[in-house]
Protein backbone atom coordinates (compact mmCIF):
# COMPACT_ATOMS: atom_id res chain seq x y z
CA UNK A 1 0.00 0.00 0.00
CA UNK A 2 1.45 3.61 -0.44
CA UNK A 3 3.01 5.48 2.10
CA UNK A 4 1.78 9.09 3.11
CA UNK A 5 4.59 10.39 4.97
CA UNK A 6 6.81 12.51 4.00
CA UNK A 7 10.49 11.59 2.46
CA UNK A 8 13.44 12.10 4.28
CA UNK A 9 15.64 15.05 3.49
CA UNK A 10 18.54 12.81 2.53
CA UNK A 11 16.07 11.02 -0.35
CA UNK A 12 14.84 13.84 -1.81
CA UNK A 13 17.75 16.44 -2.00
CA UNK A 14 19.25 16.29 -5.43
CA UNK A 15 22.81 15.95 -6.01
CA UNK A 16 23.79 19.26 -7.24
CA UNK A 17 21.64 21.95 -5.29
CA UNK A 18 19.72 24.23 -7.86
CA UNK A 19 20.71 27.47 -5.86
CA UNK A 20 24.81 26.42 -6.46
CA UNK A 21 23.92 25.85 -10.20
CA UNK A 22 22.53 29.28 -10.61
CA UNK A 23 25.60 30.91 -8.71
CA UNK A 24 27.52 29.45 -11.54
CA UNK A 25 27.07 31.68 -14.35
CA UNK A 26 27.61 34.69 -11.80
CA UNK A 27 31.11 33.20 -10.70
CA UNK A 28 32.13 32.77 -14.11
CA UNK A 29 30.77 36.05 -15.15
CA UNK A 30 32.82 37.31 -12.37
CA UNK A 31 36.10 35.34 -13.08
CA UNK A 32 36.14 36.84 -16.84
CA UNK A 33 35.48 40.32 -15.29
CA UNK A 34 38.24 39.92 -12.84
CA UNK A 35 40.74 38.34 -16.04
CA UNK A 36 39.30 41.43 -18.19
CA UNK A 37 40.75 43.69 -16.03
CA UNK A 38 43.74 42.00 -15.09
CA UNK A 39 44.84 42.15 -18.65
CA UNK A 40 44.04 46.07 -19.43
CA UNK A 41 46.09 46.78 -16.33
CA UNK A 42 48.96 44.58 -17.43
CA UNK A 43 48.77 46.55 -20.97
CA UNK A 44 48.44 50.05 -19.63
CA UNK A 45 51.48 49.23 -17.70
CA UNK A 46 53.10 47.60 -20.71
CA UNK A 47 52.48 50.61 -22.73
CA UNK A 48 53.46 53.15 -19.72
CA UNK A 49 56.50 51.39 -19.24
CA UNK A 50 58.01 50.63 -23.00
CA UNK A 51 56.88 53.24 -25.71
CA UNK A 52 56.90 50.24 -28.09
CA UNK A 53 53.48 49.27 -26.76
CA UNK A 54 51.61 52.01 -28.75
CA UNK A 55 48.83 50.58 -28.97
CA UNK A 56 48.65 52.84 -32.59
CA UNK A 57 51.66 50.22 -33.65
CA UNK A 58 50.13 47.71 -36.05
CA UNK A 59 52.54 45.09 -34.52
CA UNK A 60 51.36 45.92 -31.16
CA UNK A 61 47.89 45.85 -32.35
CA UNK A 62 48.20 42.66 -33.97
CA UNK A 63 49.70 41.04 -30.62
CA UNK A 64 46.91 42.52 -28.74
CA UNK A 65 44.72 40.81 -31.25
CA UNK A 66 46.33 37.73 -30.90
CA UNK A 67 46.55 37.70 -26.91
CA UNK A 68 42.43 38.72 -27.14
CA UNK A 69 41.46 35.85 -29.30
CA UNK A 70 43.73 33.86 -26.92
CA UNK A 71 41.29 35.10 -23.77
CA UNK A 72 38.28 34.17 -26.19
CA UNK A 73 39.12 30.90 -26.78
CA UNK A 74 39.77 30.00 -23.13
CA UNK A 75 36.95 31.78 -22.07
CA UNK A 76 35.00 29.59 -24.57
CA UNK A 77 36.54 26.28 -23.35
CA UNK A 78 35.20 27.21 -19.43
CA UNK A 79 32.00 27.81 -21.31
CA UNK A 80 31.81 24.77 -22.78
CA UNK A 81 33.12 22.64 -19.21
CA UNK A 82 30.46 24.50 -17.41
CA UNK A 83 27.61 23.68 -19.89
CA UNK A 84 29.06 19.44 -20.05
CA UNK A 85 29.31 19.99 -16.05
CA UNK A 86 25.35 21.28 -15.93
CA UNK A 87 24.68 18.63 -18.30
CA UNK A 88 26.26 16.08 -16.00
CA UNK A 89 24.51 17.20 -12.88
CA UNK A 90 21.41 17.13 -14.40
CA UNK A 91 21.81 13.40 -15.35
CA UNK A 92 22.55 12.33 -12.33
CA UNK A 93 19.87 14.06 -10.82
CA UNK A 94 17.14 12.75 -12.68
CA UNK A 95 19.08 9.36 -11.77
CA UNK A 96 18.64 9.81 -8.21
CA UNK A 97 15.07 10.90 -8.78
CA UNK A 98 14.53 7.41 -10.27
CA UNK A 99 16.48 5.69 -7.29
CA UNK A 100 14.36 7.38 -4.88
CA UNK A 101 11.21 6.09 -6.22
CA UNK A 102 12.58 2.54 -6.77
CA UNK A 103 13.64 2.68 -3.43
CA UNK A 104 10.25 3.79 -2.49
CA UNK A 105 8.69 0.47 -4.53
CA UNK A 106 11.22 -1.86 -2.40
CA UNK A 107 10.30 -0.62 0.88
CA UNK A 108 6.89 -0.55 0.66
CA UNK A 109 6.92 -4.42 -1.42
CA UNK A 110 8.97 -4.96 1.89
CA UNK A 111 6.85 -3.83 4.40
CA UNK A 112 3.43 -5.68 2.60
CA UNK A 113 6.09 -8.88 2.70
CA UNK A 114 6.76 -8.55 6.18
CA UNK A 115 2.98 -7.68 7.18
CA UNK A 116 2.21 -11.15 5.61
CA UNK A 117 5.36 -12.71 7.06
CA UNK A 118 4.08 -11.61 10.37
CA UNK A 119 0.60 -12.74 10.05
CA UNK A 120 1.86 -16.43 8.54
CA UNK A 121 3.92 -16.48 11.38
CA UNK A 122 1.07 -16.17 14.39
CA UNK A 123 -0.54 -18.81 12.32
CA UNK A 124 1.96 -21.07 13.05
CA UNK A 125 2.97 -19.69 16.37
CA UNK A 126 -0.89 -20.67 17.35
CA UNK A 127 -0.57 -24.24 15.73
CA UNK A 128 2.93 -24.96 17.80
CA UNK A 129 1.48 -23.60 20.92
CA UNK A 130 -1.97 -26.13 20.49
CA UNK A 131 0.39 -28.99 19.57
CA UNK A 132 2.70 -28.93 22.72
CA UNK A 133 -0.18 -28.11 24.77
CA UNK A 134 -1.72 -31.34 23.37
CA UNK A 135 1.57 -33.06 23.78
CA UNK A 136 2.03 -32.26 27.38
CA UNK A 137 -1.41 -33.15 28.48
CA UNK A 138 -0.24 -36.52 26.60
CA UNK A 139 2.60 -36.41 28.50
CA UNK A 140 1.47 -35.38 32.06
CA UNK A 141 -1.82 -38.17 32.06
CA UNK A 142 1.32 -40.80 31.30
CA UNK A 143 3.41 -39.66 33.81
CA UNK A 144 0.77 -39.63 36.52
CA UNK A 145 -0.05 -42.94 35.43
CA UNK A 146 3.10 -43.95 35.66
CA UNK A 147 3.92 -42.64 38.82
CA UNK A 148 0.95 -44.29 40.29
CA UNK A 149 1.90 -47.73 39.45
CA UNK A 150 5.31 -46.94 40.35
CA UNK A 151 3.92 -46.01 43.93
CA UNK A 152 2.19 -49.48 44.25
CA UNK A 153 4.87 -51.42 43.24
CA UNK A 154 6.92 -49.42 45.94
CA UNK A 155 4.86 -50.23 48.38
CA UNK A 156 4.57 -54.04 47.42
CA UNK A 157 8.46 -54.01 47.45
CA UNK A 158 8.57 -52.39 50.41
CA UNK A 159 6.02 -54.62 52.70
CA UNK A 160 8.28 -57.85 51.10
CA UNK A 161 11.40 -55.86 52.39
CA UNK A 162 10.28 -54.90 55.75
CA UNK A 163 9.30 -58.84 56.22
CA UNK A 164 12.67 -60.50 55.28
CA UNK A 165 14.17 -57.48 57.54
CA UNK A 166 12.64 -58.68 60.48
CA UNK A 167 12.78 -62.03 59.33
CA UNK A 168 17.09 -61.58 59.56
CA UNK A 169 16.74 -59.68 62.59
CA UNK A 170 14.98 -62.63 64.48
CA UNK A 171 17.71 -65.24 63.04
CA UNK A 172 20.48 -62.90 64.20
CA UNK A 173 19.15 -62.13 67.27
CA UNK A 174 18.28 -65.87 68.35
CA UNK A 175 22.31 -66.37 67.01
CA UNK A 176 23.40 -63.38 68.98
CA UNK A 177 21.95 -64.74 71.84
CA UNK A 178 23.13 -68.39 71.77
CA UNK A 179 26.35 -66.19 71.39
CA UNK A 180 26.05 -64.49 74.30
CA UNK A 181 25.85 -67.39 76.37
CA UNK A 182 28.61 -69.25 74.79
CA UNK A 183 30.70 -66.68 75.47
CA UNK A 184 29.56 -66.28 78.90
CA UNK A 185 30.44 -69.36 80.21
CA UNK A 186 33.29 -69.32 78.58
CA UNK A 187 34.24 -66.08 80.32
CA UNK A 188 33.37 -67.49 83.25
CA UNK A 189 36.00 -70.25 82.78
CA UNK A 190 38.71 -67.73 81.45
CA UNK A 191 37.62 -65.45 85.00
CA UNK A 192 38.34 -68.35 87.08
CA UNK A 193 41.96 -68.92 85.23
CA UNK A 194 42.75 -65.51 85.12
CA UNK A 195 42.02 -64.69 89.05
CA UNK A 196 44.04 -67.69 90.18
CA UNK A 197 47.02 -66.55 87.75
CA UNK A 198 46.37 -63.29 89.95
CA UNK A 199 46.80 -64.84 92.96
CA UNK A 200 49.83 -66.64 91.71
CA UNK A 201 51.16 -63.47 90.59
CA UNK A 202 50.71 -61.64 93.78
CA UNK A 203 52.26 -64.39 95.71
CA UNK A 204 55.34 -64.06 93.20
CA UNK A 205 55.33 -60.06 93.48
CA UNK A 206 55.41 -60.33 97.45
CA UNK A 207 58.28 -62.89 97.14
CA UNK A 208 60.42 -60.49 94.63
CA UNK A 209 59.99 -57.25 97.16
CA UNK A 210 60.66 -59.16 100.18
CA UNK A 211 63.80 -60.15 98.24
CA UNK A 212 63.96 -57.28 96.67
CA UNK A 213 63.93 -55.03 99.89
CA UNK A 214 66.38 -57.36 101.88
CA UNK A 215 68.89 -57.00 98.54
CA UNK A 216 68.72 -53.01 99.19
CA UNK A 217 69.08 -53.40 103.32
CA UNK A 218 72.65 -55.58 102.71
CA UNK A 219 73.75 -53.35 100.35
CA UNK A 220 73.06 -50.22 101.83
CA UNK A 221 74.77 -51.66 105.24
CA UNK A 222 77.67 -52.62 102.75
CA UNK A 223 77.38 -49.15 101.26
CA UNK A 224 77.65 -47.46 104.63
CA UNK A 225 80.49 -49.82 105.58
CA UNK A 226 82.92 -49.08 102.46
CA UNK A 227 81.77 -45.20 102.50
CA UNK A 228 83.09 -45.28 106.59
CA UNK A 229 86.49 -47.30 105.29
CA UNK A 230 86.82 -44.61 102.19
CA UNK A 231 85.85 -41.78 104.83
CA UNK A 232 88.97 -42.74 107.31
CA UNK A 233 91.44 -43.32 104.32
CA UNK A 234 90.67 -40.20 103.02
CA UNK A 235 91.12 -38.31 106.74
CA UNK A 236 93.75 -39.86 107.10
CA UNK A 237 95.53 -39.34 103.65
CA UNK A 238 94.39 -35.73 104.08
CA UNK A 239 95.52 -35.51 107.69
CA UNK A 240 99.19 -36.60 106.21
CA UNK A 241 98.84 -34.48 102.98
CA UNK A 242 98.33 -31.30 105.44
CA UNK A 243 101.17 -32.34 108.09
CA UNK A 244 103.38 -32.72 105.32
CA UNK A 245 102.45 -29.45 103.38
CA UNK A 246 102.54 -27.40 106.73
CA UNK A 247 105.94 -28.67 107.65
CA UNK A 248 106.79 -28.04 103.72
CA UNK A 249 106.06 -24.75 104.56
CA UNK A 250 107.41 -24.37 107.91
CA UNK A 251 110.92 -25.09 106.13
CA UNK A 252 110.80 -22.94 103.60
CA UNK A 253 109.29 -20.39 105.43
CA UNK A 254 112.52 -21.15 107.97
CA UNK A 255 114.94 -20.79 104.75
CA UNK A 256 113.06 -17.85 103.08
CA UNK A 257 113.65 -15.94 106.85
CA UNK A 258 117.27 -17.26 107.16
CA UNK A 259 118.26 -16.26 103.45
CA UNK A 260 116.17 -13.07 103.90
CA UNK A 261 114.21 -13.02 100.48
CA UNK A 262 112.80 -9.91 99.56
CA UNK A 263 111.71 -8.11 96.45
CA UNK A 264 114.05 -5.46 94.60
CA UNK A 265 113.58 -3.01 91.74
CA UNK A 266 109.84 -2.86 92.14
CA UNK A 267 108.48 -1.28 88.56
CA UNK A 268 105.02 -0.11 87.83
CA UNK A 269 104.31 -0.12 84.17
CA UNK A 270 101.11 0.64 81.75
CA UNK A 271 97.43 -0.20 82.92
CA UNK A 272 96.21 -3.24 81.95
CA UNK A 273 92.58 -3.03 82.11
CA UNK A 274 89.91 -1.10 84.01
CA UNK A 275 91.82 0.15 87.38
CA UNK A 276 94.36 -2.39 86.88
CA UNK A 277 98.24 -1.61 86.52
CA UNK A 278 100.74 -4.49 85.60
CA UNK A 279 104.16 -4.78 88.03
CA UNK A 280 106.89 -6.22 88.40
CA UNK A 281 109.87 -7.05 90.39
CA UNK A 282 112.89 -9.15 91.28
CA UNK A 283 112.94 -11.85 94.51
CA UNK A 284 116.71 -10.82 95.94
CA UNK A 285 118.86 -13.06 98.56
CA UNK A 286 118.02 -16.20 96.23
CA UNK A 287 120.90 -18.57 96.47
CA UNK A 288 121.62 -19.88 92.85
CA UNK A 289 121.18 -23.69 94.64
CA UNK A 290 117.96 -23.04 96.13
CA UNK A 291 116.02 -25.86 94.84
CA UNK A 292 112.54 -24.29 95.11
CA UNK A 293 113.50 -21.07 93.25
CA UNK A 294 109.51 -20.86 91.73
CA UNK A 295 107.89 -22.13 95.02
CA UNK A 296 109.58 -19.20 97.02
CA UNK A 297 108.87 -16.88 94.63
CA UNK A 298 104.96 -17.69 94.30
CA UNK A 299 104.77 -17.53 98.32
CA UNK A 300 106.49 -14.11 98.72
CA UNK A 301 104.26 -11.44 98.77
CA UNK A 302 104.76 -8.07 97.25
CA UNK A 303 103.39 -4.85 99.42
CA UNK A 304 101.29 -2.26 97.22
CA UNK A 305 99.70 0.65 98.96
CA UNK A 306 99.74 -0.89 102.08
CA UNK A 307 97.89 -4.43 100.31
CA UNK A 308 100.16 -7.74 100.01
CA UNK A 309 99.88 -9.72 96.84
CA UNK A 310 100.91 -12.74 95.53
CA UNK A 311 102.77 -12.56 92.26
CA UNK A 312 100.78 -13.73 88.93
CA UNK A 313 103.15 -15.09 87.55
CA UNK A 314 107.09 -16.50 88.54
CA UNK A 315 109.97 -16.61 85.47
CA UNK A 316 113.03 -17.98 86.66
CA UNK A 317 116.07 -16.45 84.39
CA UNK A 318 118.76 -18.27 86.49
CA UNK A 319 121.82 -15.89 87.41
CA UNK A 320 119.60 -12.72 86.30
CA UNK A 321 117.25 -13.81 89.31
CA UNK A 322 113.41 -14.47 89.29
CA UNK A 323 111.13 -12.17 88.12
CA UNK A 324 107.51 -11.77 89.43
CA UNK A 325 104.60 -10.20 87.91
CA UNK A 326 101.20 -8.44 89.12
CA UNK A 327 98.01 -7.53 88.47
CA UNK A 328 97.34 -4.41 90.99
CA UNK A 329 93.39 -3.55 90.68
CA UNK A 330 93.39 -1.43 93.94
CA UNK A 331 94.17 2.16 94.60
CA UNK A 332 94.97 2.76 90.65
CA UNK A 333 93.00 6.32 89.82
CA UNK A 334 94.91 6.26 86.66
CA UNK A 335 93.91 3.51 85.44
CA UNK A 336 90.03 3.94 86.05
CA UNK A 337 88.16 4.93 82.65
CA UNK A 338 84.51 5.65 83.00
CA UNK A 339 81.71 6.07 80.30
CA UNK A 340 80.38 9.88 79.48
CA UNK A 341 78.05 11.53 76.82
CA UNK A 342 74.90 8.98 76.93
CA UNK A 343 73.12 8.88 73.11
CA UNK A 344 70.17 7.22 72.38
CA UNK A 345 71.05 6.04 68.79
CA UNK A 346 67.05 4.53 68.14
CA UNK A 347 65.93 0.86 67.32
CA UNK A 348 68.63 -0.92 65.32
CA UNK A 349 65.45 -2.39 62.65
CA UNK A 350 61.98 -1.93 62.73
CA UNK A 351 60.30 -5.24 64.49
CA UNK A 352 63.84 -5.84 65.99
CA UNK A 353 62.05 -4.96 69.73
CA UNK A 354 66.23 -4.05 70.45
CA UNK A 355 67.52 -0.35 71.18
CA UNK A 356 70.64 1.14 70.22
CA UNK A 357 73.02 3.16 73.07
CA UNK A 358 76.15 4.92 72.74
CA UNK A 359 78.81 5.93 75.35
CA UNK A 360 82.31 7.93 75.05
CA UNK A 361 84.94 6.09 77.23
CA UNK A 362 86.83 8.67 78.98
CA UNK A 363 90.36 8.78 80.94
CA UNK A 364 91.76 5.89 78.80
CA UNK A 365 95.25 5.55 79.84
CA UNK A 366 98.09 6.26 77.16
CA UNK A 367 99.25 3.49 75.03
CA UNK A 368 96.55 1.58 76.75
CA UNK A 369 94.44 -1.57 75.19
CA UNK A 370 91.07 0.43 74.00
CA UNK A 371 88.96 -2.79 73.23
CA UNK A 372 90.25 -3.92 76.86
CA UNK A 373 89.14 -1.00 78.99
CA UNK A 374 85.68 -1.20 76.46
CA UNK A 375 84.98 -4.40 77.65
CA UNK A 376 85.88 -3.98 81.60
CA UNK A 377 84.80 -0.75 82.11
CA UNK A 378 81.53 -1.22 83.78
CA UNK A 379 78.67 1.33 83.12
CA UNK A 380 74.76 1.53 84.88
CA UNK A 381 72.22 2.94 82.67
CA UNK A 382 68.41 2.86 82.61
CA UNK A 383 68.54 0.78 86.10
CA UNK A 384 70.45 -1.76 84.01
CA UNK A 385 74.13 -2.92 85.43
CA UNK A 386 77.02 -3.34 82.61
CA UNK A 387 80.32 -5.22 83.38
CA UNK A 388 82.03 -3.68 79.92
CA UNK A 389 80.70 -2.62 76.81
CA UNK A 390 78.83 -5.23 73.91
CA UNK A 391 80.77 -3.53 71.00
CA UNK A 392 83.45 -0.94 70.89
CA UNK A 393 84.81 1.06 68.07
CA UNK A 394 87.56 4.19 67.76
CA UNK A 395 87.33 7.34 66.03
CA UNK A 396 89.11 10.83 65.33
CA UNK A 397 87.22 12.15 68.03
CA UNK A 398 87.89 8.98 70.54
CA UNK A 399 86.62 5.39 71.78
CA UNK A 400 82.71 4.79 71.77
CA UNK A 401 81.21 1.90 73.17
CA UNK A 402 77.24 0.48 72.04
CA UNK A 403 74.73 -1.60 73.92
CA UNK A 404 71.64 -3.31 72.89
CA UNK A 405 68.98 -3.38 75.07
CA UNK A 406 65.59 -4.69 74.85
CA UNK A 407 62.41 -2.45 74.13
CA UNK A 408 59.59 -3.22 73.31
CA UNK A 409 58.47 -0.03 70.83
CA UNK A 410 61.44 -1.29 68.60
């Protein structure tokens, strides 16, 4: 059936717009205006500028001639493009005329096609929709059917299962209880062995800790016996060990007072450590034939600020004499270092719960061992005691030592 609206712009426009095809002639009118005059001022200036172009001169006439039939011609040949060009447009607008309608036949063949298509296909839509209707009515009386007898024959199979069910259960339990009283008197008999193995048992255990107990009474009496023996040997081995030593002592105590030992050339050198200075000196009135050179030397005692001490250590150089060493850790100010300038250097790591501290060791001696007096010097911090420091290092400016301690916003 026709259609009454009204064509879209883009169908009915023509190609080439009527209002740009009548501009045309204008332009061109304009263009040979604008040439005109482009070509009278280039011969005015021709003929201002060389007195040859007279335009009286029959050469320069002829030249003009020739140059205007030149202009004519060209302005013919844009005459004649324009008038093909019209021609051209006006094809193909007539051609798009006659596309338009034919595409106005297809869509409206189209939309009477699908109209019917539509229609055909709620025809058929209504024929499918009876048929599975029919079809699962079919389907649902078969199924019910189905199901019913499948109930029934359930129900048979179940009644015929319950009965053999209880039909086992009586045979089992009738075996379960001729079982039961097997196995009773047969624990009965296996109660009545196993008590008197008991009893047996018992008797046996008694017999081993009466044993058992007597064993431990002799040998503890023996124990006591050879600990008593052991006991007296070793008073009297130590009674004799002591007799012996004092009168050891008592002699060369005797000879030390007779040959009037006594140390000479008493040196103090360098500290050692924290407020400890090394000395030495030589044990005079030593007889070179004095048998317990060492021993005498190891028992004299060496006065130091009013404080015996024993020597360290004892080097016997024969005619050059014996020389004794000590270690003097009283009344040394010199030698006492102490820990200054407390720096809180922060966590060492982040989740390492340890802190950082820093110390500057102070009053070390000259020429003295830093990492020594580092690790003896003893420090109290943070109600925390220190017998030295847990790493020590030197610098321009002097010895430092660090301590880790635990914290808990580390």
């Amino acid at each position: 059936m026709p259609m009454s609206r009204t064509p879209r712009q883009s169908e009915t426009t023509p190609l080439i717009n009527n209002e740009k095809r009548k501009k045309w002639p204008s332009l061109v009118t304009m263009a040979i205006t604008v040439i005109i005059m482009l070509i009278t001022a280039d011969c005015l200036i021709r003929i201002l500028s060389n007195p040859c172009n007279d335009p009286l001169d029959p050469d320069v006439r002829a030249r003009i001639r020739k140059e205007w039939d030149l202009q004519l011609r060209q302005h013919d040949e844009l005459a004649r493009n324009h008038q093909e060009q019209g021609k051209t447009w006006k094809r193909e607008k007539i051609a798009h005329i006659k596309h338009v309608e034919e595409w106005h036949q297809e869509h409206e063949a189209y939309q009477s096609e699908k109209k019917e298509r539509e229609e055909r296909w709620k025809r058929e839509q209504m024929a499918h929709d009876k048929l599975v209707q029919e079809e699962q009515d079919r389907e649902r009386k078969a199924y019910q059917s189905e199901k019913k007898e499948r109930e029934e024959r359930w129900k048979r199979e179940q009644m015929a299962h319950d009965k053999l069910v209880q039909e086992e259960q009586e045979r089992e339990r009738e075996a379960y209880n001729l079982e039961k009283k097997e196995r009773k008197e047969t624990w009965k008999v296996e109660q009545s062995a196993h008590d008197e193995l008991v009893e047996e048992w018992n008797r046996e255990r008694e017999a081993y800790i009466s044993e058992k107990r007597e064993r431990e009474e002799r040998w503890k009496r023996e124990q006591r016996a050879h600990d008593e023996l052991v006991r007296e040997e070793w008073e009297r081995e130590r009674i004799t060990h002591y007799r012996e030593k004092m009168e050891r002592e008592e002699r060369e105590e005797d000879e030390r007072r007779k040959l009037n030992m006594v140390w000479v050339g008493v040196k103090p050198h360098g500290c050692s450590t924290y407020a400890t200075r090394e000395y030495t000196a030589r044990l005079a009135n030593v007889p070179s034939h004095y048998n317990n050179r060492v021993e005498a030397c190891k028992a004299t005692p060496l006065v130091v600020h009013g404080q015996p001490y024993l020597p360290r250590t004892c080097q016997d150089n024969g005619r050059n004499g014996i020389i004794g060493t000590w270690n003097v850790n009283q009344s040394q100010p010199d030698c006492v270092t102490f820990w200054s300038d407390y720096k809180d250097k922060g966590c060492t790591s982040v989740g390492s719960r340890k802190r950082r501290i820093e110390h500057h060791l102070e009053n070390l001696p000259l020429g003295g061992d830093w990492r020594e007096f580092s690790a003896t010097t003893p420090i109290s911090f943070l109600d925390m005691q220190f017998p030295g420091a847990v790493e020590a290092f030197k610098s321009t400016w002097g010895v430092y030592g660090l301590w880790e301690i635990d914290d808990g916003e580390c």
